[in-house]
Protein backbone atom coordinates (compact mmCIF):
# COMPACT_ATOMS: atom_id res chain seq x y z
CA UNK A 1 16.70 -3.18 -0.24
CA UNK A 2 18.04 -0.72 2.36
CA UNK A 3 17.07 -1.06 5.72
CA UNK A 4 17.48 1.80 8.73
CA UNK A 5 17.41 1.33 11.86
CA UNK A 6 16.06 3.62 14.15
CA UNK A 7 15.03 4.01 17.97
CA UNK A 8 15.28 0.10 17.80
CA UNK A 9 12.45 0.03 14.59
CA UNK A 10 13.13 -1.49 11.45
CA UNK A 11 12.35 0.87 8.55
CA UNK A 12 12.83 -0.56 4.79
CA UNK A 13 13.67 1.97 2.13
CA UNK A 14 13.51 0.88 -1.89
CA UNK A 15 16.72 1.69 -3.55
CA UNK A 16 17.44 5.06 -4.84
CA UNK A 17 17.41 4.52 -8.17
CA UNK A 18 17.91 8.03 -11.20
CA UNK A 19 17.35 10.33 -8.41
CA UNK A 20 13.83 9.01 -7.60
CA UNK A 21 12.72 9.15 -3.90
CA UNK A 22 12.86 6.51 -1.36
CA UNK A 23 9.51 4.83 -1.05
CA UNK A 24 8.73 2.62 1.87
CA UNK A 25 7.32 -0.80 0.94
CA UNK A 26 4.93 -3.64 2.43
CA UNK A 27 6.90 -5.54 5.61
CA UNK A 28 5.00 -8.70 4.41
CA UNK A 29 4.81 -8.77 0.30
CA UNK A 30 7.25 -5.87 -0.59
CA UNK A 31 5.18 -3.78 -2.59
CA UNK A 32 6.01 -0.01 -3.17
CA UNK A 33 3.05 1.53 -0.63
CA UNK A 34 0.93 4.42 -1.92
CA UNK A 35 -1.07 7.15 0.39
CA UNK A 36 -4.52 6.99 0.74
CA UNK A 37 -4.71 10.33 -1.20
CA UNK A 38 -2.40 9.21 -3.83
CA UNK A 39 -5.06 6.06 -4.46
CA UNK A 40 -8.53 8.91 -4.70
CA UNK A 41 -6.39 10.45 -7.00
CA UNK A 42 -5.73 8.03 -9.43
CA UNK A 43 -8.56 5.95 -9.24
CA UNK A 44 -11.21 9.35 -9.14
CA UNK A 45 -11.14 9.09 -13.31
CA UNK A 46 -13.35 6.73 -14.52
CA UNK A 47 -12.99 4.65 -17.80
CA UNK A 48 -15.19 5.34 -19.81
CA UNK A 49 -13.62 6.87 -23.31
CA UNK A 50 -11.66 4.15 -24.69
CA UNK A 51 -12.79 4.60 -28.07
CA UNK A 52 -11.14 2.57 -31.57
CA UNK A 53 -9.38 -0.45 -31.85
CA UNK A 54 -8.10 -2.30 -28.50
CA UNK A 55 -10.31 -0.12 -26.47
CA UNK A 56 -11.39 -3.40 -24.91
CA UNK A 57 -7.52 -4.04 -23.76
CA UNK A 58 -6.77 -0.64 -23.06
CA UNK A 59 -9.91 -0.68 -20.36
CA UNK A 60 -9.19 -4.08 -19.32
CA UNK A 61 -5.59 -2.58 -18.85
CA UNK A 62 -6.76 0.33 -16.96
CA UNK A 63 -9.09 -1.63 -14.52
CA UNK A 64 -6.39 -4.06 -13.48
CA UNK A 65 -3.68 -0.79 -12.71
CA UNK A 66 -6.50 0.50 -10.78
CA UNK A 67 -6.59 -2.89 -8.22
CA UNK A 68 -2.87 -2.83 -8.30
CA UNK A 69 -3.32 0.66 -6.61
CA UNK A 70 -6.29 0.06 -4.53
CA UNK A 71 -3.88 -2.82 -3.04
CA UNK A 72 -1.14 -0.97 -2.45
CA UNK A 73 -2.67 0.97 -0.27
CA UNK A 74 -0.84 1.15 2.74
CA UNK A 75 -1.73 1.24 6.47
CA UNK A 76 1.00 1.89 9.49
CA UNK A 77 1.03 0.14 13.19
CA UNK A 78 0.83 2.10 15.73
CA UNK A 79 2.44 0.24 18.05
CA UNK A 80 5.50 -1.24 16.51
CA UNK A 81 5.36 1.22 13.27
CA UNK A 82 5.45 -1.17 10.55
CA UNK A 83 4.06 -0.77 7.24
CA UNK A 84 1.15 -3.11 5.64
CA UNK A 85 -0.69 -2.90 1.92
CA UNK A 86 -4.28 -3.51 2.50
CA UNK A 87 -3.60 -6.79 0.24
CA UNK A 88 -2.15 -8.08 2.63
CA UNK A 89 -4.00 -7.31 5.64
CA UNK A 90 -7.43 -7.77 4.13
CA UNK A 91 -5.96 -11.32 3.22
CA UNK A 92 -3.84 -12.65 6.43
CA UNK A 93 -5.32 -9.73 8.66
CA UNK A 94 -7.15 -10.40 12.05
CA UNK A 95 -9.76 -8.62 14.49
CA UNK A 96 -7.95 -6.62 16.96
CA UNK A 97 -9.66 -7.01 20.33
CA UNK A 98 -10.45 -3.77 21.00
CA UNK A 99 -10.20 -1.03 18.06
CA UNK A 100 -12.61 -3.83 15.94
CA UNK A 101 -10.56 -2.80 12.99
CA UNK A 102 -7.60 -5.14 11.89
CA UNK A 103 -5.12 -5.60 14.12
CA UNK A 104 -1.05 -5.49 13.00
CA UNK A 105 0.27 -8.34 11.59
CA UNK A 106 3.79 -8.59 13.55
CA UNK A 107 2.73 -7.15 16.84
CA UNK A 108 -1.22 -7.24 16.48
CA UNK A 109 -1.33 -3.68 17.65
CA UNK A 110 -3.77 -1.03 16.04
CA UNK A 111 -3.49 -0.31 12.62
CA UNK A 112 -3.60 3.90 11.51
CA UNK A 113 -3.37 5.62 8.34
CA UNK A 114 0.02 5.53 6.14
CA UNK A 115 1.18 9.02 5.84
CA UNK A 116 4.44 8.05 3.67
């Protein structure tokens, strides 16, 4: 892992690894973070059409890549600008006092959309 600092913020960058770009990962789990539109994207198919032999694996397959993505979705504090998957904040995640949403789980400031 790389991490930048910047304006007194920790930001943590995945290697850059065959000329892929830098993705920024969970502060809690580590967990490569995806855009909310990136997530309606890939899970908008549905799956039906496995058809033949080990269509019951393939869908099986399929269903559990689609979680993996529906976790990874991530969500950025506002405050303190960390990044969270909603795995992790549905699952260690509390009430923020005002916003009634979940509230940051370093700072407990509001949580607002990941943008990448």
């Amino acid at each position: 892992m790389i991490a930048k600092l910047r304006k007194g913020k920790m930001y943590t960058f995945e290697h850059k690894i065959g000329g892929e770009k830098m993705s920024k990962t969970c502060s809690r789990c580590g967990v490569v973070l995806l855009i909310d539109t990136e997530v309606d994207r890939k899970c908008s198919t549905s799956a039906g059409g496995f058809i033949g032999a080990g269509a019951g694996n393939r869908a099986m397959d399929y269903l559990a890549q689609k979680q993996r993505d529906m976790d990874a979705a991530g969500v950025t504090c506002a405050v303190c600008g960390r990044n969270f998957c909603s795995k992790c904040m549905l699952t260690y995640g509390k009430r923020h006092p005002t916003s009634g949403g979940l509230a940051c789980l370093h700072c407990g400031g509001q949580m607002t959309y990941f943008r990448g």
